[in-house]
C-alpha atoms as a PDB file:
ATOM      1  CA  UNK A   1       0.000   0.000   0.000  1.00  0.00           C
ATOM      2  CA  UNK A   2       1.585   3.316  -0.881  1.00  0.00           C
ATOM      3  CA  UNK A   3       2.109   6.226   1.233  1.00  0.00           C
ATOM      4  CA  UNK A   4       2.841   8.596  -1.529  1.00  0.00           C
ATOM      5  CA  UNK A   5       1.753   8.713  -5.290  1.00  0.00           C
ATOM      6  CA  UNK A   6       3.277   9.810  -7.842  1.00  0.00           C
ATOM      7  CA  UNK A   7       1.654  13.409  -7.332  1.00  0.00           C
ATOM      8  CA  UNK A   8       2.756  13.300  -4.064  1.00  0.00           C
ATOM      9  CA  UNK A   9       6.401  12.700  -5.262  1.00  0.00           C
ATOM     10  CA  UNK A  10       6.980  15.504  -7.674  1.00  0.00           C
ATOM     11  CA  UNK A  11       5.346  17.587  -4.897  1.00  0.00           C
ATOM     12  CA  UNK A  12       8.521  17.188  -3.141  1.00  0.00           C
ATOM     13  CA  UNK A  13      11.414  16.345  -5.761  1.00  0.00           C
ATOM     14  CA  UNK A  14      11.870  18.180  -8.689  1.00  0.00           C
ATOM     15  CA  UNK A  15      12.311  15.120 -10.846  1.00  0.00           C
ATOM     16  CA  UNK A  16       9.406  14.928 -13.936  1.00  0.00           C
ATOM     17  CA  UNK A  17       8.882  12.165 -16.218  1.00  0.00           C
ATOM     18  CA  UNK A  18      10.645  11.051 -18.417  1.00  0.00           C
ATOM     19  CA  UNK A  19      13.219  10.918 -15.526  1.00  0.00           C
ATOM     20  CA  UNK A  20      10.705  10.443 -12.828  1.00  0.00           C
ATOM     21  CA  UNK A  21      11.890   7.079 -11.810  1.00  0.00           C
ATOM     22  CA  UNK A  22       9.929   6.575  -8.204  1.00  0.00           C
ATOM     23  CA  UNK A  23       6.652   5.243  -9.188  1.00  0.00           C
ATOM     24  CA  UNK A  24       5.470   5.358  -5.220  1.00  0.00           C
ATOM     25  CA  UNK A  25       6.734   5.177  -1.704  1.00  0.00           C
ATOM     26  CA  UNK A  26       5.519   2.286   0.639  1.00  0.00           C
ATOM     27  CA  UNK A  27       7.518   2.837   3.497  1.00  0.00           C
ATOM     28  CA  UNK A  28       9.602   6.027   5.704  1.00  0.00           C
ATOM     29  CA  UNK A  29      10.680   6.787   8.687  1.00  0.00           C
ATOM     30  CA  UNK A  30      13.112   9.558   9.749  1.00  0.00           C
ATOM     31  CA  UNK A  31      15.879   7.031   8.735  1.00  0.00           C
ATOM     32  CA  UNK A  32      14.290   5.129   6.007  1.00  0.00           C
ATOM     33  CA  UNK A  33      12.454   4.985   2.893  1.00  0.00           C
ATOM     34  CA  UNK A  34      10.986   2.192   0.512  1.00  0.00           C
ATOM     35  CA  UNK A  35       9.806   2.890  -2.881  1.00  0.00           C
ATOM     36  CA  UNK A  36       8.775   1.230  -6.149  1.00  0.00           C
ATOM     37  CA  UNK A  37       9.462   1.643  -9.761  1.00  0.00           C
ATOM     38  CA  UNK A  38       8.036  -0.703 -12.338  1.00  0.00           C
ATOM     39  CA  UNK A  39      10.001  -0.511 -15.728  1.00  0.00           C
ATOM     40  CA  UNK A  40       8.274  -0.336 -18.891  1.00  0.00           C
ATOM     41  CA  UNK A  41       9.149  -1.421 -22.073  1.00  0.00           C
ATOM     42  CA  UNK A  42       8.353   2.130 -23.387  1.00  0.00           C
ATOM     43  CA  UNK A  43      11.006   3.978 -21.120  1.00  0.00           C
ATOM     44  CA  UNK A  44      13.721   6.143 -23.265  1.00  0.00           C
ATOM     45  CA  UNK A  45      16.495   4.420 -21.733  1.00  0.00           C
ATOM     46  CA  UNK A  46      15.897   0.818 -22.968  1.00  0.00           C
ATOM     47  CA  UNK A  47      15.357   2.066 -26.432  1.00  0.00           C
ATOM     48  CA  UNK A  48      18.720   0.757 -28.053  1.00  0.00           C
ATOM     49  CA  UNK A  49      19.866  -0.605 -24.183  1.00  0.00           C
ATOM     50  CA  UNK A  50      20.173  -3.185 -26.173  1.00  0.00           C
ATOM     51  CA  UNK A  51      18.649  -4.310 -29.288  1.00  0.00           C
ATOM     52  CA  UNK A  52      16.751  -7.778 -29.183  1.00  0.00           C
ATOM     53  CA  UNK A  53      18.022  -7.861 -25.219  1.00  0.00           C
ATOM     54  CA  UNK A  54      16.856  -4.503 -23.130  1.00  0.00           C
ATOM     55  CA  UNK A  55      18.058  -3.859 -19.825  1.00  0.00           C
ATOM     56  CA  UNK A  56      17.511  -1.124 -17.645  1.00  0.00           C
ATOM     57  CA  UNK A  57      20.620   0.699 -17.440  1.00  0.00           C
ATOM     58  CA  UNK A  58      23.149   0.378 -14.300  1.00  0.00           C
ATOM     59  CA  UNK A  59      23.113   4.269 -13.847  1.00  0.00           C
ATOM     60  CA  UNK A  60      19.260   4.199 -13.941  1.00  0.00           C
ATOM     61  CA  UNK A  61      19.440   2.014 -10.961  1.00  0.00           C
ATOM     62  CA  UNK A  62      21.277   4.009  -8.881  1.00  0.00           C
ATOM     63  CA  UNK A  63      19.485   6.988 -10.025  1.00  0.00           C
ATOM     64  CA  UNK A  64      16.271   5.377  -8.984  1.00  0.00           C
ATOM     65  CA  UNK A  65      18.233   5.400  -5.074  1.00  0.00           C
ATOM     66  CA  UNK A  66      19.539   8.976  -5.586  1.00  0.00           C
ATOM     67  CA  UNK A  67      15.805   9.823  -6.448  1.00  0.00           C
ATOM     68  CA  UNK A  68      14.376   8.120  -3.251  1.00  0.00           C
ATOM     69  CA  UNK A  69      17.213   9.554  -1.106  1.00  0.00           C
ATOM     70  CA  UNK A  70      15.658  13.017  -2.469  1.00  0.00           C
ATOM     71  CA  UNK A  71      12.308  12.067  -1.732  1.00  0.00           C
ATOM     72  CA  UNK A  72      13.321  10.976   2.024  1.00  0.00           C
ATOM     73  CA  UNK A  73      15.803  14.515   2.344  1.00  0.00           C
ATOM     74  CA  UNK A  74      12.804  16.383   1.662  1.00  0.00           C
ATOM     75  CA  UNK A  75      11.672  15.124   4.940  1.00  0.00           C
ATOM     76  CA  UNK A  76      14.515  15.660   6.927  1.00  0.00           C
ATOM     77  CA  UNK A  77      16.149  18.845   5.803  1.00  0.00           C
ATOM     78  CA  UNK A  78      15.872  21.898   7.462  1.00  0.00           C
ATOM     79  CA  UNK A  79      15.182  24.453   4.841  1.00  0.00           C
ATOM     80  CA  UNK A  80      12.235  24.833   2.221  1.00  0.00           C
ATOM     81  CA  UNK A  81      12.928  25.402  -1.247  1.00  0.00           C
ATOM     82  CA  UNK A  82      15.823  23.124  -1.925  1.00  0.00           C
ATOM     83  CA  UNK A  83      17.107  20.425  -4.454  1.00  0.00           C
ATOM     84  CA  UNK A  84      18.825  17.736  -3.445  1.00  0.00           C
ATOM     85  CA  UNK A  85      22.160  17.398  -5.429  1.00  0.00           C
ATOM     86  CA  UNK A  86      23.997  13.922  -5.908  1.00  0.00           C
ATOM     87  CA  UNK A  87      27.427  14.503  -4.793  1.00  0.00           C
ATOM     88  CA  UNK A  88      29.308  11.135  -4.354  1.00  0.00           C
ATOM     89  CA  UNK A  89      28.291   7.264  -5.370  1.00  0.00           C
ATOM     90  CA  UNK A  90      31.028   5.019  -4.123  1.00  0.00           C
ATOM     91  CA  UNK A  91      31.232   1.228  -4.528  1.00  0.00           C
ATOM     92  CA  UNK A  92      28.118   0.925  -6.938  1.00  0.00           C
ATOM     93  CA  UNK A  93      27.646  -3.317  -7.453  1.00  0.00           C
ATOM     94  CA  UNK A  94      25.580  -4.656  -9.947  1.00  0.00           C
ATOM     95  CA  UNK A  95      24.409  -8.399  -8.909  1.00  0.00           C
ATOM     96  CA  UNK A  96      21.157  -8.890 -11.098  1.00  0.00           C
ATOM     97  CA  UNK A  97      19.529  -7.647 -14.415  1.00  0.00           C
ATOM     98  CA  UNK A  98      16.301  -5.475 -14.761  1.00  0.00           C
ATOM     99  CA  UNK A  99      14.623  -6.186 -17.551  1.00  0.00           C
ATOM    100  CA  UNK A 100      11.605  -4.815 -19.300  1.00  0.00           C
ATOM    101  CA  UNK A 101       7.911  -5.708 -16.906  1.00  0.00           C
ATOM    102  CA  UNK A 102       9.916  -6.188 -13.692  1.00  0.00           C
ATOM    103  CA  UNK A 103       9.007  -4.304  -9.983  1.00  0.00           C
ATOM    104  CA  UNK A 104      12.013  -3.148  -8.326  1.00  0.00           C
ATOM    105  CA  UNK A 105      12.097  -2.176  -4.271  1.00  0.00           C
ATOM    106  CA  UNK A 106      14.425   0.676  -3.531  1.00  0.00           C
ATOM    107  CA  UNK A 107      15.497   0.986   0.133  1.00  0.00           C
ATOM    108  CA  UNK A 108      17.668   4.237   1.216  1.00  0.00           C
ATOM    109  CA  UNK A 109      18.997   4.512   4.321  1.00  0.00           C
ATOM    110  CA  UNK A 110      20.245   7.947   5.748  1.00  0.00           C
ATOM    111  CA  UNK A 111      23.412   6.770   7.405  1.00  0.00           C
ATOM    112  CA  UNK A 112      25.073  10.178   8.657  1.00  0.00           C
ATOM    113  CA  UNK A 113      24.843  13.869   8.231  1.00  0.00           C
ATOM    114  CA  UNK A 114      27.791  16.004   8.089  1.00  0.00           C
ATOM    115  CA  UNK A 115      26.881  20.038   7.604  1.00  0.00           C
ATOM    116  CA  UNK A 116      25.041  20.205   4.338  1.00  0.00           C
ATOM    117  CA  UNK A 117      26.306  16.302   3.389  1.00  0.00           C
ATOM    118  CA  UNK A 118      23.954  13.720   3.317  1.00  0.00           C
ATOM    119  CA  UNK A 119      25.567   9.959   3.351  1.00  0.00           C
ATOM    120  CA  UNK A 120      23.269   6.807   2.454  1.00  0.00           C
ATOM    121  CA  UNK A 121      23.088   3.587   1.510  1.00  0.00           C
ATOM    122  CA  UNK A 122      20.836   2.475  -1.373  1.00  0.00           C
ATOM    123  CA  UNK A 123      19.474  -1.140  -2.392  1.00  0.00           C
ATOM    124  CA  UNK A 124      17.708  -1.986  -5.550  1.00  0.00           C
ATOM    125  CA  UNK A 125      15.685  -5.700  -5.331  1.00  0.00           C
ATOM    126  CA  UNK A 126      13.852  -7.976  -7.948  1.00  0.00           C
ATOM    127  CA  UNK A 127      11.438 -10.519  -5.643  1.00  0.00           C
ATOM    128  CA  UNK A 128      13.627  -9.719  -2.785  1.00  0.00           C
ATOM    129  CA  UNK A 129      16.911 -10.666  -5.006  1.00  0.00           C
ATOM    130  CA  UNK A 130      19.751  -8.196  -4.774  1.00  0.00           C
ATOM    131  CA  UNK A 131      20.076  -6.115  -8.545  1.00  0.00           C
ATOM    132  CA  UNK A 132      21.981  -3.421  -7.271  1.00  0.00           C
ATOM    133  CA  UNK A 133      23.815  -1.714  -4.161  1.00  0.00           C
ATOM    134  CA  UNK A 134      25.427   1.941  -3.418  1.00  0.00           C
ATOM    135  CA  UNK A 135      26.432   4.731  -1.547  1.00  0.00           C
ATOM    136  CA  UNK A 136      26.131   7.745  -2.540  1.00  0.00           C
ATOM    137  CA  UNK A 137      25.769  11.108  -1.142  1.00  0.00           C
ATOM    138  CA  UNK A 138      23.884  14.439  -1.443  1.00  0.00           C
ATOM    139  CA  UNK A 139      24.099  18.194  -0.497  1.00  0.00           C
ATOM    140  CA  UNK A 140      20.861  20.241  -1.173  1.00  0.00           C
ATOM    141  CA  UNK A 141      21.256  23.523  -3.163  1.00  0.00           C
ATOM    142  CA  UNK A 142      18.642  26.662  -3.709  1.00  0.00           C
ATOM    143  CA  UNK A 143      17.846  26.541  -7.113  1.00  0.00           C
ATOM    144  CA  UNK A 144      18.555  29.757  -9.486  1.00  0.00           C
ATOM    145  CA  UNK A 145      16.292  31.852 -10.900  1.00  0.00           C
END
């Protein structure tokens, strides 16, 4: 059962489709989020990612855990009016494919906060099987007029 929708979401990231790739949140806490993403066969990225063979891109996984980190910041963060930024990803693993029709889970934890640094830990599952892992972190910025 979601928490958020999809108009919910953009309420609070800046993200629109076609890079909109949080479909809905299931879970949060202060700490935590869950959210879902279903890939269609229709999405930009797997046109060409690869021929005969589509996969969802590596970098659109770990976007999809930058995007719920976002989505979990704008809880947590102190100030109004601010994009996250992605700052860091270290030790990105890739351990399963996503193909075209499958469900992934994305779970983000908020690990530590240093200043304006945000440090977390994302997870990307298929049926509860591992496709991707990262860490990553953000800063938030005030957009420019």
């Amino acid at each position: 059962m979601s928490i958020a929708t999809r108009e919910q979401i953009e309420s609070v990231i800046p993200h629109r489709k076609p890079m909109l790739l949080v479909d809905e949140v299931l879970e949060q806490t202060d700490k935590t989020i869950r959210c879902r993403k279903t890939f269609h066969s229709d999405e930009f990225f797997l046109q060409g990612h690869f021929p005969n063979f589509p996969l969802v891109p590596g970098v659109i996984l770990c976007e999809c855990c930058l995007q719920s980190g976002a989505i979990l910041l704008a809880s947590v963060t102190p100030a109004e009016g601010v994009v996250p930024v992605a700052t860091r990803i270290d030790g990105a693993k890739f351990k399963r494919m996503v193909r075209p029709g499958e469900t992934v889970d994305i779970d983000v934890t908020l690990n530590d906060v240093v200043s304006s640094a945000y440090f977390m830990t994302g997870r990307v599952t298929v049926d509860g099987q591992l496709a991707a892992r990262l860490d990553f972190a953000c800063s938030v910025a005030k957009p420019e007029n």
